[in-house]
C-alpha atoms as a PDB file:
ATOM      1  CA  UNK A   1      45.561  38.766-136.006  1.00  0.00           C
ATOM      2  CA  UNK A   2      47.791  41.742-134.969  1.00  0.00           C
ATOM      3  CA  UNK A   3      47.335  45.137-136.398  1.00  0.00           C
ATOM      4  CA  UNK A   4      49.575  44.677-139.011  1.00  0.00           C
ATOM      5  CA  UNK A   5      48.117  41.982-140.679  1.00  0.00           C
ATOM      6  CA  UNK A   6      44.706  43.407-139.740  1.00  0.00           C
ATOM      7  CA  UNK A   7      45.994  46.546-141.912  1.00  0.00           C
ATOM      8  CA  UNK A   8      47.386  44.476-144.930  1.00  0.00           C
ATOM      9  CA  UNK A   9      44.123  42.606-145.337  1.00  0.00           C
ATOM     10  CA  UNK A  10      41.782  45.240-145.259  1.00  0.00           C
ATOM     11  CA  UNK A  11      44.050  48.436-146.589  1.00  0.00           C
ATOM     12  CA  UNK A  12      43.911  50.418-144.069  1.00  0.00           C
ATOM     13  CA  UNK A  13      46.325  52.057-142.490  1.00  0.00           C
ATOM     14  CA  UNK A  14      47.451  51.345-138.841  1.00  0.00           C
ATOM     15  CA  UNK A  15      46.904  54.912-138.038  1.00  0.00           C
ATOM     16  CA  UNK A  16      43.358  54.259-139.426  1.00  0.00           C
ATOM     17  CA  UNK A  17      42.306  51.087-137.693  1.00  0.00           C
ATOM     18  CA  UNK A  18      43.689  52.797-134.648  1.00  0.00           C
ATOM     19  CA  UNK A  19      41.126  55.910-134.949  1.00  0.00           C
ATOM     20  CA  UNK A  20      37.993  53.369-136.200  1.00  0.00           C
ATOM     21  CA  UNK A  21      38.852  51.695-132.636  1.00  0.00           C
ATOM     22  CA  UNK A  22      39.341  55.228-131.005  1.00  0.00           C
ATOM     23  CA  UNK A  23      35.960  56.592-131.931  1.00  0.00           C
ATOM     24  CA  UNK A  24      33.895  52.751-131.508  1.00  0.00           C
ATOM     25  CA  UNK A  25      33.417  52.029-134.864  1.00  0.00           C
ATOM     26  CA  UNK A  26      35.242  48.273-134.567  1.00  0.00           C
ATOM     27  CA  UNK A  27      34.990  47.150-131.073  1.00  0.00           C
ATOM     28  CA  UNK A  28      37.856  47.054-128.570  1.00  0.00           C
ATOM     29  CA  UNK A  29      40.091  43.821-130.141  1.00  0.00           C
ATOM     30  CA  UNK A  30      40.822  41.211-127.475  1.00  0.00           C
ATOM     31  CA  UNK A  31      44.179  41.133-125.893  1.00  0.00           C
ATOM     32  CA  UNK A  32      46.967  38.806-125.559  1.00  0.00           C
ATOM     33  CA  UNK A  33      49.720  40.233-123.165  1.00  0.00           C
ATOM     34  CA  UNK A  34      50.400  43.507-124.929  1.00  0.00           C
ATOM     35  CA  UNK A  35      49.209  42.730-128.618  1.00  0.00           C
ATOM     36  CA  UNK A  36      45.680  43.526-129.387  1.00  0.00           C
ATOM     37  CA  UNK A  37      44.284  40.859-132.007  1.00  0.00           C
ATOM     38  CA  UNK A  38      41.881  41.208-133.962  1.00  0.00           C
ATOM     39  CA  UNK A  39      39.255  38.427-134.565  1.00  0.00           C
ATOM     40  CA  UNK A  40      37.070  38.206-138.190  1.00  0.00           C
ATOM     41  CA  UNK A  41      34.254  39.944-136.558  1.00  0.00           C
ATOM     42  CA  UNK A  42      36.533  42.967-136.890  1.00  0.00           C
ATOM     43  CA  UNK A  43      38.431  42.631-139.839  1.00  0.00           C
ATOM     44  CA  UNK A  44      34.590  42.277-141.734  1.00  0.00           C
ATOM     45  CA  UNK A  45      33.446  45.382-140.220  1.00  0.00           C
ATOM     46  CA  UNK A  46      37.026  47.026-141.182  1.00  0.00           C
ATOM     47  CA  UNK A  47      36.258  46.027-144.856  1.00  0.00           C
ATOM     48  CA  UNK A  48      32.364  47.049-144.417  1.00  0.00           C
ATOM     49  CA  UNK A  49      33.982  50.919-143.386  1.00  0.00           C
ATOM     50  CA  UNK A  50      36.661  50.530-146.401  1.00  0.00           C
ATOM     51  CA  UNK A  51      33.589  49.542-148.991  1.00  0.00           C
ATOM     52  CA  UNK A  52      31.154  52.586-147.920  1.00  0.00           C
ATOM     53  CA  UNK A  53      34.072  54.970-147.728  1.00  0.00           C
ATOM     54  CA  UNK A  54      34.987  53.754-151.261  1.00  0.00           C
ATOM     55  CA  UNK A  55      31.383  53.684-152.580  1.00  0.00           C
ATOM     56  CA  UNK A  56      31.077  57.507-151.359  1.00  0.00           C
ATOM     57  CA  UNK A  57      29.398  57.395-148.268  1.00  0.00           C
ATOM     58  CA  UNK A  58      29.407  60.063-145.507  1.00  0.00           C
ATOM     59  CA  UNK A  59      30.141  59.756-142.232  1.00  0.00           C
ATOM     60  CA  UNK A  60      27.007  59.970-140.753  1.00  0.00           C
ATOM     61  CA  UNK A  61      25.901  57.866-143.745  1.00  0.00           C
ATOM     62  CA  UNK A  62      28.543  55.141-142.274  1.00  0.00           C
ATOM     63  CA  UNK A  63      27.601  55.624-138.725  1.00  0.00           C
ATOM     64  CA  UNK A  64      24.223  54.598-139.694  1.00  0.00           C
ATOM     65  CA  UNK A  65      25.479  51.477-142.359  1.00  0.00           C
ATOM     66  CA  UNK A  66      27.184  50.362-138.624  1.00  0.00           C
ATOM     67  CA  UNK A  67      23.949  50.380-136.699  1.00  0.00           C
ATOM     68  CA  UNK A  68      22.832  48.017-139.367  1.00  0.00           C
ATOM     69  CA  UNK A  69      25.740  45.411-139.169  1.00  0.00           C
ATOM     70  CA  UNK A  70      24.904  42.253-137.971  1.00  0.00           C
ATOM     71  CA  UNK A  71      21.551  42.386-139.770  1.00  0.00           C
ATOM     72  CA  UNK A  72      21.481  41.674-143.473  1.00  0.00           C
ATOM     73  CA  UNK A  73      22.766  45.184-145.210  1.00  0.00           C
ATOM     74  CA  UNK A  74      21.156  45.475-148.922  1.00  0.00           C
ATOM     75  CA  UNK A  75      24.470  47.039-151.131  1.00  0.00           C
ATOM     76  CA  UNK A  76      22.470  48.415-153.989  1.00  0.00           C
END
Protein backbone atom coordinates (compact mmCIF):
# COMPACT_ATOMS: atom_id res chain seq x y z
CA UNK A 1 0.00 0.00 0.00
CA UNK A 2 1.30 3.58 -0.63
CA UNK A 3 2.13 5.89 2.15
CA UNK A 4 -1.03 7.33 2.31
CA UNK A 5 -3.00 4.54 3.02
CA UNK A 6 -0.10 3.19 5.10
CA UNK A 7 -0.72 6.56 7.21
CA UNK A 8 -4.62 6.29 7.40
CA UNK A 9 -4.45 2.76 8.74
CA UNK A 10 -2.06 3.10 11.31
CA UNK A 11 -2.43 7.10 12.31
CA UNK A 12 0.51 8.20 11.66
CA UNK A 13 1.47 10.87 9.94
CA UNK A 14 3.36 10.75 6.55
CA UNK A 15 5.99 12.91 8.01
CA UNK A 16 6.15 10.18 10.73
CA UNK A 17 6.32 6.98 8.76
CA UNK A 18 8.86 8.86 6.73
CA UNK A 19 11.30 9.44 9.90
CA UNK A 20 10.45 5.59 11.41
CA UNK A 21 11.91 4.59 7.79
CA UNK A 22 14.69 7.34 8.07
CA UNK A 23 16.14 6.15 11.33
CA UNK A 24 15.43 1.90 10.50
CA UNK A 25 12.76 1.39 12.65
CA UNK A 26 10.31 -0.16 9.63
CA UNK A 27 12.47 -1.49 6.97
CA UNK A 28 13.06 0.12 3.58
CA UNK A 29 9.30 -0.58 1.77
CA UNK A 30 9.67 -2.26 -1.62
CA UNK A 31 9.36 -0.20 -4.70
CA UNK A 32 7.24 -0.06 -7.66
CA UNK A 33 8.56 2.61 -10.21
CA UNK A 34 8.58 5.64 -7.95
CA UNK A 35 5.95 4.63 -5.18
CA UNK A 36 7.29 2.90 -2.20
CA UNK A 37 4.60 0.27 -0.88
CA UNK A 38 4.35 -0.90 1.99
CA UNK A 39 3.64 -4.65 2.67
CA UNK A 40 1.76 -5.93 6.24
CA UNK A 41 5.07 -6.72 7.66
CA UNK A 42 5.35 -2.94 7.92
CA UNK A 43 2.15 -1.61 8.56
CA UNK A 44 2.21 -4.27 11.93
CA UNK A 45 5.40 -2.92 13.06
CA UNK A 46 3.95 0.79 12.31
CA UNK A 47 1.03 -0.10 14.71
CA UNK A 48 3.56 -2.02 17.23
CA UNK A 49 5.57 1.80 17.38
CA UNK A 50 1.95 3.62 17.57
CA UNK A 51 0.85 1.08 20.64
CA UNK A 52 4.23 1.56 22.81
CA UNK A 53 4.30 5.25 22.04
CA UNK A 54 0.65 5.33 23.24
CA UNK A 55 1.19 2.98 26.23
CA UNK A 56 4.15 5.44 27.38
CA UNK A 57 7.14 3.92 26.31
CA UNK A 58 10.54 5.61 25.74
CA UNK A 59 12.52 5.55 23.01
CA UNK A 60 15.09 3.45 24.02
CA UNK A 61 12.27 1.46 25.66
CA UNK A 62 10.87 1.10 21.86
CA UNK A 63 14.18 0.47 20.32
CA UNK A 64 14.40 -2.46 22.50
CA UNK A 65 10.30 -3.63 22.05
CA UNK A 66 11.80 -3.67 18.07
CA UNK A 67 14.65 -6.03 18.75
CA UNK A 68 11.95 -8.25 20.07
CA UNK A 69 9.53 -8.21 16.99
CA UNK A 70 9.21 -11.20 15.24
CA UNK A 71 9.38 -13.19 18.49
CA UNK A 72 6.28 -13.39 20.62
CA UNK A 73 6.18 -9.78 22.62
CA UNK A 74 4.24 -10.29 26.15
CA UNK A 75 1.93 -6.69 26.33
CA UNK A 76 1.35 -6.75 30.04
Amino acid sequence: MLIGAAARRTGLSIKAIRFLKQWAWIPAPARAGRYRRYDEAAIERLLLIRDAKTLGLSIAQIKRLLAQAGRTLDWP
